[in-house]
Each structure stands twice: as C-alpha cells, then as structure tokens.
N, C-alpha and C. Protein backbone atom coordinates (compact mmCIF):
# COMPACT_ATOMS: atom_id res chain seq x y z
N UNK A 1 0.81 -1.19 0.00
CA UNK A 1 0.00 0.00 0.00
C UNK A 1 0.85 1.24 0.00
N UNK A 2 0.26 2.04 -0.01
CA UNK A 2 0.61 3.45 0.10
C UNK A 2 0.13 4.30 0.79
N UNK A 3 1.24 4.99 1.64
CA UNK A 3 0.68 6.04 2.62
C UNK A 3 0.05 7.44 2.26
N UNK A 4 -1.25 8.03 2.44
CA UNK A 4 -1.46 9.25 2.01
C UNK A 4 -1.28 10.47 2.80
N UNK A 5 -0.29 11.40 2.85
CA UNK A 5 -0.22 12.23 3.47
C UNK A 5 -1.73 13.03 3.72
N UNK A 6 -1.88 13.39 5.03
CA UNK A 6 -2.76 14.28 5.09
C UNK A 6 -2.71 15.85 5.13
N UNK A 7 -3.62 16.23 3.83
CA UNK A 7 -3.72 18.09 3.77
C UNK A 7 -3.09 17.51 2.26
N UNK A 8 -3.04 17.09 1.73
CA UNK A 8 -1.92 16.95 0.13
C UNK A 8 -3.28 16.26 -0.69
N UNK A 9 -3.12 17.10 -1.82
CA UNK A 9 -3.95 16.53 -2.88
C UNK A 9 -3.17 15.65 -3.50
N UNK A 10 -4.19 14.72 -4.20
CA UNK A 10 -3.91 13.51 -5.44
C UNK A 10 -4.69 13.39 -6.44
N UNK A 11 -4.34 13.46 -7.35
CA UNK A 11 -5.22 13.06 -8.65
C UNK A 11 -5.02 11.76 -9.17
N UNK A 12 -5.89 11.40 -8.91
CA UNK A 12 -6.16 9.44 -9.51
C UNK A 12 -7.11 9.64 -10.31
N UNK A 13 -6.97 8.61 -11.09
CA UNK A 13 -7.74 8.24 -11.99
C UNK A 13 -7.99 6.36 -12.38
N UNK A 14 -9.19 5.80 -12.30
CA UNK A 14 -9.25 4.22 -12.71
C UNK A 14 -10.18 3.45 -13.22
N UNK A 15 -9.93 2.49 -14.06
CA UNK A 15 -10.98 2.27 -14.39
C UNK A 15 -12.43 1.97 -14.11
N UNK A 16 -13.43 1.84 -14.82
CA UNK A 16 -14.57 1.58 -14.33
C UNK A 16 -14.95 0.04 -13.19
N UNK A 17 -15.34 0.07 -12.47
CA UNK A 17 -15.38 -1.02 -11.51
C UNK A 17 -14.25 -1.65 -10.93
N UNK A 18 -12.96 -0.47 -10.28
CA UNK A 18 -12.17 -0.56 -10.28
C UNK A 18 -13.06 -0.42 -8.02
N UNK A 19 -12.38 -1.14 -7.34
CA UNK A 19 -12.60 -0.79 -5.79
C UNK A 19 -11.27 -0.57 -5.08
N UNK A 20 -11.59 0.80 -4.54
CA UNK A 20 -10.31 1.47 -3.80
C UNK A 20 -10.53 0.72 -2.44
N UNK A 21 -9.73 0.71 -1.15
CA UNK A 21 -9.44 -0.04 -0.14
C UNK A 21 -8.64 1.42 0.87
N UNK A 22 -9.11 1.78 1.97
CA UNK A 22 -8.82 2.55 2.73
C UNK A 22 -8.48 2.37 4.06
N UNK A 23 -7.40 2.44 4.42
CA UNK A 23 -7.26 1.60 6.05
C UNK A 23 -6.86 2.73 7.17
N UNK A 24 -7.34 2.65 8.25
CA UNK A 24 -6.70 3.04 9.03
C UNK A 24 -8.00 3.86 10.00
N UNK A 25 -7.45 4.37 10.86
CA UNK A 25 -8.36 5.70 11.65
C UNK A 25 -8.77 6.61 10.81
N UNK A 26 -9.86 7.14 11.16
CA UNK A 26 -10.27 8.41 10.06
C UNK A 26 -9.70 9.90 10.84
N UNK A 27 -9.54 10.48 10.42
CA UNK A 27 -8.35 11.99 10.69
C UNK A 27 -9.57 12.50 11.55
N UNK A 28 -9.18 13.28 12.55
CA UNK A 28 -9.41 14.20 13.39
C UNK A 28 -7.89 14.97 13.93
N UNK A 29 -8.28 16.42 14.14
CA UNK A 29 -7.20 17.18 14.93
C UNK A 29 -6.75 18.38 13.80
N UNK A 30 -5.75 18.90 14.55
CA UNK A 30 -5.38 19.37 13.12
C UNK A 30 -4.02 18.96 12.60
N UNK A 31 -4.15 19.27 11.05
CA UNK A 31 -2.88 19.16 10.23
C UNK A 31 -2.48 20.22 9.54
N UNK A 32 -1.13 20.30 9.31
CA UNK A 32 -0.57 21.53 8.52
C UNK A 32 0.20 21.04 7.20
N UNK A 33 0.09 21.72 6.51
CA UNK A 33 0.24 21.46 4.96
C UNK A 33 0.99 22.44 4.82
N UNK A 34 2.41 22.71 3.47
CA UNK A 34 3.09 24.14 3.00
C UNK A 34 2.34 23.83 1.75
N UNK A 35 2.80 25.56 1.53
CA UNK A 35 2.26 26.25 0.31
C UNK A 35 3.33 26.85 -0.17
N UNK A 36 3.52 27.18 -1.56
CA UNK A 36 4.42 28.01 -1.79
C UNK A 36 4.05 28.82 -3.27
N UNK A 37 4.88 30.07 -3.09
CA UNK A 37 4.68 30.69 -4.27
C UNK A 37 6.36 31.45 -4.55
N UNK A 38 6.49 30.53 -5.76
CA UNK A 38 7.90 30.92 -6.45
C UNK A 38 8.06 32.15 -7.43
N UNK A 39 7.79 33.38 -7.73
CA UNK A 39 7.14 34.24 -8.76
C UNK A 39 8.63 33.82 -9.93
N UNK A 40 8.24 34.57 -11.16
CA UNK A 40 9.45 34.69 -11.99
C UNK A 40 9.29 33.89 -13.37
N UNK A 41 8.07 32.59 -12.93
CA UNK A 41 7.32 32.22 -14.52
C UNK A 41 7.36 32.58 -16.05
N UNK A 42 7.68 32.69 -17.11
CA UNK A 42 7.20 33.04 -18.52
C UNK A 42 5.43 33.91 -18.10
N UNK A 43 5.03 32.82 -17.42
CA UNK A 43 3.61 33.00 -17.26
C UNK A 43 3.21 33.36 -15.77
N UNK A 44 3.08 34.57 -15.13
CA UNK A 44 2.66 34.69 -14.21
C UNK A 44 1.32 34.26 -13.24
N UNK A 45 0.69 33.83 -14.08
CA UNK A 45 -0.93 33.71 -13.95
C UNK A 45 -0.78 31.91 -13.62
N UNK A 46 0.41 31.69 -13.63
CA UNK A 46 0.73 29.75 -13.25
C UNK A 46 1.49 29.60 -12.16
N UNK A 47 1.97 30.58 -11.57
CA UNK A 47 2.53 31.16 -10.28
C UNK A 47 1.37 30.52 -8.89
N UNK A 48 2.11 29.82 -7.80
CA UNK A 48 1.18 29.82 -6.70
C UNK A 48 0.14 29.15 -6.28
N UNK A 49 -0.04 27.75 -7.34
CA UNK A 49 -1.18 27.16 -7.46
C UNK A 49 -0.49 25.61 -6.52
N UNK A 50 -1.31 25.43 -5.73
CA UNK A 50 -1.30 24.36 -4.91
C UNK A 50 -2.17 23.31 -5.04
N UNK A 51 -1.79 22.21 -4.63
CA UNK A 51 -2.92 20.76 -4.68
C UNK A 51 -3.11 20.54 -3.45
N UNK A 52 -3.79 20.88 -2.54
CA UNK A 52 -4.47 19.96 -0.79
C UNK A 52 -5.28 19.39 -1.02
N UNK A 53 -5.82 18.46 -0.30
CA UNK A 53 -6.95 17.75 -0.04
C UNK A 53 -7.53 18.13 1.51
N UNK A 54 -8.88 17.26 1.49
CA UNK A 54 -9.65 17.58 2.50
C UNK A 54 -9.22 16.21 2.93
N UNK A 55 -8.96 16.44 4.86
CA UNK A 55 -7.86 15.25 4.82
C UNK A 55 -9.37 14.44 6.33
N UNK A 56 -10.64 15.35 5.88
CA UNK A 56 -11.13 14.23 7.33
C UNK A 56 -12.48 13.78 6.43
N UNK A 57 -13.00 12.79 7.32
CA UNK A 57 -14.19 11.88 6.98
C UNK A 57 -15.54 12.71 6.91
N UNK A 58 -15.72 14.13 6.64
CA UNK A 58 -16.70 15.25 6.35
C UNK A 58 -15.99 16.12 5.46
N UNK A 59 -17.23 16.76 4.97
CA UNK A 59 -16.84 18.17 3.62
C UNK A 59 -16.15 18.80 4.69
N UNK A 60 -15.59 20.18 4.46
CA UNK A 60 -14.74 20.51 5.46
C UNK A 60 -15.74 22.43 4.57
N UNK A 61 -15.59 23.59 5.25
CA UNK A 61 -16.37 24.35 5.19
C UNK A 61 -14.78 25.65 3.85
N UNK A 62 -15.11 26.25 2.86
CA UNK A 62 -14.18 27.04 2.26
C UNK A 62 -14.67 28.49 3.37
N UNK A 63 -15.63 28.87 2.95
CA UNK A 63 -16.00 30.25 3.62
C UNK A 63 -16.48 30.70 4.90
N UNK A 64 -17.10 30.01 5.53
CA UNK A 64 -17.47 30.05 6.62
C UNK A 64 -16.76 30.63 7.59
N UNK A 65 -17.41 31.06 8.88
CA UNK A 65 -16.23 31.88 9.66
C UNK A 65 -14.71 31.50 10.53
N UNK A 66 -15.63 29.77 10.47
CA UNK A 66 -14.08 28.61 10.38
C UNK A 66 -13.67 27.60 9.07
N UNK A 67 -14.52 28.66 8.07
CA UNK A 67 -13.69 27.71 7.12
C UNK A 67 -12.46 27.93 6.55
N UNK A 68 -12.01 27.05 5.85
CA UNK A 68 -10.67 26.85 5.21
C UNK A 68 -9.79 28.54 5.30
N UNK A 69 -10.52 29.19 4.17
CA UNK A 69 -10.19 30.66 3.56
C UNK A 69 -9.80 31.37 5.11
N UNK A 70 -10.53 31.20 5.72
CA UNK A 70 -10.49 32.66 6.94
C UNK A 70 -9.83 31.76 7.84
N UNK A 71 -9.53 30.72 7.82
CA UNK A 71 -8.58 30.22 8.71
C UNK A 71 -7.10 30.61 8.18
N UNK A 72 -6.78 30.59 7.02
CA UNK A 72 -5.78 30.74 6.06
C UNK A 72 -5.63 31.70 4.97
N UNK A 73 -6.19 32.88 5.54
CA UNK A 73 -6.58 34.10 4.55
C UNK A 73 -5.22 35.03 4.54
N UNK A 74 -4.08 34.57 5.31
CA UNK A 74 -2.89 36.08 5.19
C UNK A 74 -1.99 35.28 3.86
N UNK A 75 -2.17 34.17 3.16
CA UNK A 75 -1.21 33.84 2.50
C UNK A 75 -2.07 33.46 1.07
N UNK A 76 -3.38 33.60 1.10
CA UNK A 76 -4.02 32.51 0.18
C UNK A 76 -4.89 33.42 -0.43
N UNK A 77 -5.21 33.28 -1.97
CA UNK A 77 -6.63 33.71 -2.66
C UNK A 77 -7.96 33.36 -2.13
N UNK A 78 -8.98 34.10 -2.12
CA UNK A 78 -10.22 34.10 -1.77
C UNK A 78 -10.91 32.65 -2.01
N UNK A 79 -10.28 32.08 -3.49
CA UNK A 79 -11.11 31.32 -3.92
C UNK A 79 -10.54 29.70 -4.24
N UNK A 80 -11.02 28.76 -4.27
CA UNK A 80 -10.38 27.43 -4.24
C UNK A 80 -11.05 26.74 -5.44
N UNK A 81 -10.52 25.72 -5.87
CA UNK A 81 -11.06 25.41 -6.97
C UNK A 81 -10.73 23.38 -7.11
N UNK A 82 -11.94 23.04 -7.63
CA UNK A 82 -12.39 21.66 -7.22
C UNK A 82 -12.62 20.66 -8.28
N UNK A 83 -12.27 19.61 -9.08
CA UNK A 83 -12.34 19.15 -10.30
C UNK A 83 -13.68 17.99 -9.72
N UNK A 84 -14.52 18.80 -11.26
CA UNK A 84 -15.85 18.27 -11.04
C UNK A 84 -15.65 17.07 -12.48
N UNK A 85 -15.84 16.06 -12.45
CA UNK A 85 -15.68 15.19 -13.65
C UNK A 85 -17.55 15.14 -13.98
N UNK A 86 -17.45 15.18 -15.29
CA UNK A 86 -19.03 15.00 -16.12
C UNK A 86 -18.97 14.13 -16.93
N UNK A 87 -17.76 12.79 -16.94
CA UNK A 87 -17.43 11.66 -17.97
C UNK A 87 -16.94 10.59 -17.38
N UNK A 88 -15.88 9.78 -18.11
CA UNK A 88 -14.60 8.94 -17.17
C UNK A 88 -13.35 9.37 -17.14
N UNK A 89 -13.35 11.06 -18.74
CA UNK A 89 -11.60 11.45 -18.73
C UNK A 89 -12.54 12.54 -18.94
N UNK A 90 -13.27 13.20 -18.74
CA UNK A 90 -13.22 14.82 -18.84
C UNK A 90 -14.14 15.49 -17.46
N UNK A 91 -14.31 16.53 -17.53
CA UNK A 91 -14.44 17.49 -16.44
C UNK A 91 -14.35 18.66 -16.58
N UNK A 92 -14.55 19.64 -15.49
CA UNK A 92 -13.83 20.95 -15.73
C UNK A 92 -14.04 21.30 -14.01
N UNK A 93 -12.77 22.24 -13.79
CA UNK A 93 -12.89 23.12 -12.37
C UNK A 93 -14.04 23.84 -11.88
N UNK A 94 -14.91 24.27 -10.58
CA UNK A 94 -15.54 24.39 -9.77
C UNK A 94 -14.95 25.32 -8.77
N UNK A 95 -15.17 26.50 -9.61
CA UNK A 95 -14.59 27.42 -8.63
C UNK A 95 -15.34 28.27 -6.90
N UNK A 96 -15.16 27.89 -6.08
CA UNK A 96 -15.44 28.49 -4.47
C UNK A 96 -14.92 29.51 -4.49
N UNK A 97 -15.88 30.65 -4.33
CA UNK A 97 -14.82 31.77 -4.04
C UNK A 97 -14.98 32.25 -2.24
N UNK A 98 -14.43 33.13 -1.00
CA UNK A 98 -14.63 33.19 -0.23
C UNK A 98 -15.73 33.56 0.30
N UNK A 99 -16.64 34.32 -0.55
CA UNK A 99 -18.01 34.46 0.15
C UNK A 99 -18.73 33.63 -0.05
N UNK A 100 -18.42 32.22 -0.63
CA UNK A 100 -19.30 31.21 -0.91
C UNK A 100 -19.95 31.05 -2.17
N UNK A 101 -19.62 31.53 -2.90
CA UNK A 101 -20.05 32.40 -4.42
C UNK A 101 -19.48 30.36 -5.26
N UNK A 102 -20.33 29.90 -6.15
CA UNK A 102 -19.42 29.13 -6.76
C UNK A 102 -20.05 28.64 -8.32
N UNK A 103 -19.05 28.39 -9.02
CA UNK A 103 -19.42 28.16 -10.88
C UNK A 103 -18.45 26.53 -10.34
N UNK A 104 -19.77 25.81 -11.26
CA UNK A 104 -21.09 26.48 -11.76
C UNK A 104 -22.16 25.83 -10.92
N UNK A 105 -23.43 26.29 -10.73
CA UNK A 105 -24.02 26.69 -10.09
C UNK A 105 -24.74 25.30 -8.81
N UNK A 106 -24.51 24.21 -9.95
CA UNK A 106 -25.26 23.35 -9.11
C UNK A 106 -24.13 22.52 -8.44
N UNK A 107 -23.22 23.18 -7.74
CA UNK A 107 -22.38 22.54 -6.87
C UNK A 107 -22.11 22.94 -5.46
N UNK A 108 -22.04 22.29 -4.24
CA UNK A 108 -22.54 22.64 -3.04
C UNK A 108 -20.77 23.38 -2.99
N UNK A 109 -21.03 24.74 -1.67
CA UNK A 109 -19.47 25.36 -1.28
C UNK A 109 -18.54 24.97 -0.22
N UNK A 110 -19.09 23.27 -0.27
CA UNK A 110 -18.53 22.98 0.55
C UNK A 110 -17.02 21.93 -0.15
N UNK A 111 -15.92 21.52 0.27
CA UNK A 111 -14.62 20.51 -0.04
C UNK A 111 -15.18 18.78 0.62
N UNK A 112 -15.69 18.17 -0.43
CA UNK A 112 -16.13 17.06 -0.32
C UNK A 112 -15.00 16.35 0.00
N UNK A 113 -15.67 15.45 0.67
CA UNK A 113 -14.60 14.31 1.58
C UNK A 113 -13.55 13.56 0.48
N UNK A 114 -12.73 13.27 1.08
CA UNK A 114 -11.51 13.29 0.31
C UNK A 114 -11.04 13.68 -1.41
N UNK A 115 -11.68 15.14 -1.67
CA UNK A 115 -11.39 15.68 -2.58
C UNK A 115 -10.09 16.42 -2.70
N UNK A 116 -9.40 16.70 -3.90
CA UNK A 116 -8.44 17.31 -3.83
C UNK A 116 -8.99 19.04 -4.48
N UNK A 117 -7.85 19.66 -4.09
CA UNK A 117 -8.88 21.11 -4.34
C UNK A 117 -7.46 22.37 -4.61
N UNK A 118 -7.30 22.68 -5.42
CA UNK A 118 -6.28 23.95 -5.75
C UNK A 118 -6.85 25.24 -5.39
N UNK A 119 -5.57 25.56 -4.22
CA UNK A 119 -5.41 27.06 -4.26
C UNK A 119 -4.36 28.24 -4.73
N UNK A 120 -4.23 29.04 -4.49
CA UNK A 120 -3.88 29.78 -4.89
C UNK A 120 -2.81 30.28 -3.40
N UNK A 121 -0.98 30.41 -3.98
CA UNK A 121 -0.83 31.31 -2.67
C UNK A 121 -0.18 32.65 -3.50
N UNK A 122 -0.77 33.98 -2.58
CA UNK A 122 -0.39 35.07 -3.05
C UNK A 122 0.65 36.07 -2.11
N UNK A 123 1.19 35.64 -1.41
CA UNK A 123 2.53 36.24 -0.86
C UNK A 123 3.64 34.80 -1.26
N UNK A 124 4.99 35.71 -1.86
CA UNK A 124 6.12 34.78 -2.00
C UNK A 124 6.73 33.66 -0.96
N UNK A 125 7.41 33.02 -1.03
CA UNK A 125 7.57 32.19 -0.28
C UNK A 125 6.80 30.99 -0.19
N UNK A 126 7.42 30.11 1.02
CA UNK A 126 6.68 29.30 1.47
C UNK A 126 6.21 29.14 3.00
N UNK A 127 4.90 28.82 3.50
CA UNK A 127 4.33 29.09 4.53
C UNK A 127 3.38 28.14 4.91
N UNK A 128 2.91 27.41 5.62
CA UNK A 128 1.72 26.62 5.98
C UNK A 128 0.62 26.74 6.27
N UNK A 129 -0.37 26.07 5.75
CA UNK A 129 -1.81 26.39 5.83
C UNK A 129 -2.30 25.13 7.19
N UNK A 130 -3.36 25.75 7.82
CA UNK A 130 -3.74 24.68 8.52
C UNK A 130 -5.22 23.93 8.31
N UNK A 131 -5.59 22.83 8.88
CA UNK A 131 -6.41 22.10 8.61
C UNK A 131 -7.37 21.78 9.86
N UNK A 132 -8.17 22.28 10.17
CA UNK A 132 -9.00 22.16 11.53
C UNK A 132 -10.20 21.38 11.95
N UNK A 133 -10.48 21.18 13.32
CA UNK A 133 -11.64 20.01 13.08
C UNK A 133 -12.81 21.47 13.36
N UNK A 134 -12.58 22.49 13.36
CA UNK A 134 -13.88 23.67 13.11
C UNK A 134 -14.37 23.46 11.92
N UNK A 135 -13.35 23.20 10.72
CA UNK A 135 -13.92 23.58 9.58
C UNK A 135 -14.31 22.53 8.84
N UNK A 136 -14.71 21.33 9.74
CA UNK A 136 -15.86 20.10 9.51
C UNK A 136 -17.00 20.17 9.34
N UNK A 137 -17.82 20.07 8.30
CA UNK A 137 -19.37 20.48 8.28
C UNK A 137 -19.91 19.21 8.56
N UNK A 138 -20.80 18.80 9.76
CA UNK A 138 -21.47 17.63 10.11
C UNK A 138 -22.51 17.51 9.36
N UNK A 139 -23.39 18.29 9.11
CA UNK A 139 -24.24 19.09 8.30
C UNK A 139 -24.47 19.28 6.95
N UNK A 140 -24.97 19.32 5.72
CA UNK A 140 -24.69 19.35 4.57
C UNK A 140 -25.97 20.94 4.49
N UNK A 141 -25.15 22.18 5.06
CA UNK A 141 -25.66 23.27 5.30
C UNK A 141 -26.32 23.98 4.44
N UNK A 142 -27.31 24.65 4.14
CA UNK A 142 -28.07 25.27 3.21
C UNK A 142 -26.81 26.57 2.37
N UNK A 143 -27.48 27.06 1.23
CA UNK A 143 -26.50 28.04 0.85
C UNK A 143 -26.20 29.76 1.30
N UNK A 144 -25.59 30.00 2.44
CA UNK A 144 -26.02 30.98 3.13
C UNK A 144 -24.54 31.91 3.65
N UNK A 145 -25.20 33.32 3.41
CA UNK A 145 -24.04 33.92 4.58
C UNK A 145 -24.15 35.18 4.81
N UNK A 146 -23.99 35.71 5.98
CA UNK A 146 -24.25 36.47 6.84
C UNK A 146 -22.90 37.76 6.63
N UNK A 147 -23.15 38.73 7.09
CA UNK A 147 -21.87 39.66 7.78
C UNK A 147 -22.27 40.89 6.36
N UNK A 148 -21.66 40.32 5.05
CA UNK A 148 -21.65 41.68 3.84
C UNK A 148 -22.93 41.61 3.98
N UNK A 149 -23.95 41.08 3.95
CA UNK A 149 -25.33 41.28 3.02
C UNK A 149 -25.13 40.31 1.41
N UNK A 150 -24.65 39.54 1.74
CA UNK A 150 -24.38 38.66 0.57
C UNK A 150 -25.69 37.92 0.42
N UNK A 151 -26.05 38.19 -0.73
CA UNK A 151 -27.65 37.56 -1.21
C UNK A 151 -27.26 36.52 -2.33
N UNK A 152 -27.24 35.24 -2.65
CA UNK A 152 -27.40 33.80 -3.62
C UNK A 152 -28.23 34.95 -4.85
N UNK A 153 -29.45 35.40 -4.38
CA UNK A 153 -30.33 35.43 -5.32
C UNK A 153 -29.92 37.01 -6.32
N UNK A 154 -28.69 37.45 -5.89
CA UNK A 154 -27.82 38.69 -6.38
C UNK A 154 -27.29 38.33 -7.05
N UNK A 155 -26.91 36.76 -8.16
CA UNK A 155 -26.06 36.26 -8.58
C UNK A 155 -26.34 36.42 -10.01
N UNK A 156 -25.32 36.84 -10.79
CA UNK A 156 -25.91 36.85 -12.01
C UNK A 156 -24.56 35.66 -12.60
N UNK A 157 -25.16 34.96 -13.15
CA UNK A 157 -24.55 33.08 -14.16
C UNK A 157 -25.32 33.44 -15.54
N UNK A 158 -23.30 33.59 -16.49
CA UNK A 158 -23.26 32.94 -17.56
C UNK A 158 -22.93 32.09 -18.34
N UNK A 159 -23.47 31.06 -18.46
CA UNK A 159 -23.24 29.68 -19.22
C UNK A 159 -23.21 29.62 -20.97
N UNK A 160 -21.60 29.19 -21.33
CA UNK A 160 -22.03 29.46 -22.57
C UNK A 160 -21.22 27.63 -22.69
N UNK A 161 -22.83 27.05 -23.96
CA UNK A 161 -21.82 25.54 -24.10
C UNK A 161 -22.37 25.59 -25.71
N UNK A 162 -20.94 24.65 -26.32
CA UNK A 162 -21.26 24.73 -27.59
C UNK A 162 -21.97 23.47 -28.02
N UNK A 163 -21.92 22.67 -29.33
CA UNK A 163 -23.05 22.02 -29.65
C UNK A 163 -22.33 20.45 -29.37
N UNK A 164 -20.96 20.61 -29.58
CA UNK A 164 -20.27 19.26 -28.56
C UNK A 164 -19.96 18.67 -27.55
N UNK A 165 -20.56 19.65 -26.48
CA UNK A 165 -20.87 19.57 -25.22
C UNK A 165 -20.14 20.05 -24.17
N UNK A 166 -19.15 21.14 -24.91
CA UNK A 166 -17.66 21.77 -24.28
C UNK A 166 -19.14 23.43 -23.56
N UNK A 167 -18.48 23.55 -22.13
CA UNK A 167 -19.16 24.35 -21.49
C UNK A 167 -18.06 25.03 -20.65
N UNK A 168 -18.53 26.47 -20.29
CA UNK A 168 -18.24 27.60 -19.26
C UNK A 168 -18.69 28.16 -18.26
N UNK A 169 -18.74 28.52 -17.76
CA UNK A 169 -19.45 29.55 -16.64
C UNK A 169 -19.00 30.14 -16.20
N UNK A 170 -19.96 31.86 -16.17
CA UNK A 170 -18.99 32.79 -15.00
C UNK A 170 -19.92 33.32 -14.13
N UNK A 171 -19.76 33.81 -13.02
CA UNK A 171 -20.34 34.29 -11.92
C UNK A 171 -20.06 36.00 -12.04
N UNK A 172 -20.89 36.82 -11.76
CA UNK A 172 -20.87 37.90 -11.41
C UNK A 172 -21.99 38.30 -10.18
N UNK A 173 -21.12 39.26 -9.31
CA UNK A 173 -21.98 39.94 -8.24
C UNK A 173 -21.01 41.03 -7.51
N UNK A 174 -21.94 42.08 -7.31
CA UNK A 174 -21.48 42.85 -7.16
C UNK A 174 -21.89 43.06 -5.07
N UNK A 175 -21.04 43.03 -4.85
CA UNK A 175 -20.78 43.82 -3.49
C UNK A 175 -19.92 44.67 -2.81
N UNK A 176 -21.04 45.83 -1.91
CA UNK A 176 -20.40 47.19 -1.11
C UNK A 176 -18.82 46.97 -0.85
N UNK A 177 -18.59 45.93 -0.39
CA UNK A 177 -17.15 45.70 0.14
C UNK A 177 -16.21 45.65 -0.98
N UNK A 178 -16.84 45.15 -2.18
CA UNK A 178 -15.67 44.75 -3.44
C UNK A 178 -14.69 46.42 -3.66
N UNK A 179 -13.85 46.09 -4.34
CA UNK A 179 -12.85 47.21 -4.98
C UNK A 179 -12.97 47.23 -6.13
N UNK A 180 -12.98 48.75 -7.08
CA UNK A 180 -12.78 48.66 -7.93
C UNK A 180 -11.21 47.74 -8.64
N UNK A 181 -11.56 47.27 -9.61
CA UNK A 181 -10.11 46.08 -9.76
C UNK A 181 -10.74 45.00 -9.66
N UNK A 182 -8.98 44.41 -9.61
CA UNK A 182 -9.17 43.12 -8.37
C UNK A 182 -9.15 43.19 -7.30
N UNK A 183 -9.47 42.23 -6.37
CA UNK A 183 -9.75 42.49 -4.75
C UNK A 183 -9.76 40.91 -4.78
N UNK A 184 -9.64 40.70 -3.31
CA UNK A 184 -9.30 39.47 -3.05
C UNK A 184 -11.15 38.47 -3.21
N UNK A 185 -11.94 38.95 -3.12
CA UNK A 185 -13.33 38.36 -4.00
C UNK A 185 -13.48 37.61 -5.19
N UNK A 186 -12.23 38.33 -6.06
CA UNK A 186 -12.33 37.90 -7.23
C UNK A 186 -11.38 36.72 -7.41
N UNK A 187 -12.10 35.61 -8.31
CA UNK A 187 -11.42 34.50 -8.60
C UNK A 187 -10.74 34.46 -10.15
N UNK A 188 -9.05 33.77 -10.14
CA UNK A 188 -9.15 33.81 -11.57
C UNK A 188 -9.57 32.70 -12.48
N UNK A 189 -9.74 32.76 -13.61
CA UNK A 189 -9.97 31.26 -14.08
C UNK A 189 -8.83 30.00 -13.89
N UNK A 190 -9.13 28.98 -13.79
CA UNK A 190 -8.57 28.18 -13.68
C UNK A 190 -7.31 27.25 -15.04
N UNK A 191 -6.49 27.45 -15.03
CA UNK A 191 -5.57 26.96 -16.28
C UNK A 191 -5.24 25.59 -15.99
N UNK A 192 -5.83 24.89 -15.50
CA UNK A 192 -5.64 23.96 -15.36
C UNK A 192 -6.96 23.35 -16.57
C-alpha cells in the first residue's frame, strides 16, 4: 500500500469497476500542509497554485467563519477550486470563491470528503496552511451567509456551451465591500 499524506492533494484516476481499499483511523485534529509561491514564470498567472486535499471523513467548510479561507486568509486567494468530472476522462474546475459564491451553479461550497482542491498562494515564499476540526461540516448546510449582506439570489450566471458539449461559466456579483479592480473576491480562471 501506500501512505497518504494528510492536507496533500492527489489526482487518480481508474478504471470503471475498479474498488479502492482505505485503512486506518479516520483523521481528526489538526494538520498543517506548506504552500508556496515561487514568482518569476514566462507565465505569471501559473505562479502559486497548490494541490491539498480535505484530509477528514466530512466536507470541510471554504468560507465560513471557520472555514478553510479565513482560517488561512494572510497567505491565500479568496477562492479554491475543485475538479468536477461530467465523464470517465473529462471534467472541468468548480470554482469556491470566499463568500461562498461558486461556478457552476449546481455545486454545493462545501470541499467534499476526500477531494483534492487547488489554491492559490499570493505572498512569496513558502508558509503553511492549517487544517481544523472547526472547519468540519457535520451538516450538509443550506447556501447561506451572513456579515456583507451577501444575497445567492444577487447572482448573475453565464453559461455558454457549444453544440459538442464543451461548457463555461462565469459568476458575477457585485458587493459594497468589493474594490474597484481586483480584490481578493475575485477569482481567476482556472488553467488547469
């Protein structure tokens, strides 16, 4: 077998009727994971992108007031991003942004149990993120949040798919707190 670090993403992939085998205690406590951001790229916009996973036996919360983001907000982008598969080899990213905001639309804001999930780090260096048993959702919580005046039903979704079944989505909403610009609200697309 093989040991899986916990807080570290993996991307697997297998065939159909293929059965995975999982041993051990299920994670509680916390864990710490590094991050790093090397700048100096051809491509800046590929700068800073990390793979974690959700390392316990529940979704674990991105926005919430113990979730992921605001536990780990002095080093990290607003927004996290989650590979949603719609085949056996294709898919596309699922972007969370920190107010809970997420494309495309019919996906819950929460980091499903042992998913892997890319973030973003935006100060240089390298630094550690942590992993908490706060930011466990027991709960599979309605879509909600408090503090800006953040309203779901403020959301304006555009979906554009062509006739081979290749699709997009973007989210727009505007809130008091945003900056003109960028501001840490805003998510970028995913190049992956």
């Amino acid at each position: 077998g093989y040991a899986l670090a916990e807080g570290v993403g993996y991307a697997l992939r297998t065939n159909g009727g293929t059965t995975l085998t999982f041993t051990g205690e299920p994670n509680r406590g916390n864990y710490i994971q590094s991050v790093s951001l090397t700048p100096g790229s051809p491509d800046p916009t590929t700068d800073g992108w990390n793979l974690l996973g959700n390392p316990y036996p529940q979704p674990i919360s991105w926005h919430g007031a113990s979730g992921f983001y605001q536990t780990n907000s002095a080093h990290l982008g607003a927004s996290c991003y989650l590979f949603t598969a719609d085949g056996a080899y294709t898919g596309a990213y699922t972007t969370v942004n920190g107010a809970g905001a997420y494309v495309p639309g019919d996906v819950k804001p929460e980091i499903p149990i042992g998913q892997g999930f890319f973030v973003v780090k935006t100060t240089p260096g390298t630094d550690n993120v942590t992993f908490t048993d706060a930011m466990r959702v027991r709960e599979q919580p309605g879509f909600n949040k408090t503090g800006s005046g953040f309203n779901p039903d403020d959301l304006f979704r555009l979906q554009v798919k062509s006739n081979d079944g290749y699709a997009d989505e973007v989210l727009l909403y505007a809130d008091a707190e945003g900056l003109e610009g960028t501001d840490k609200w805003d998510a970028v697309k995913c190049p992956m």
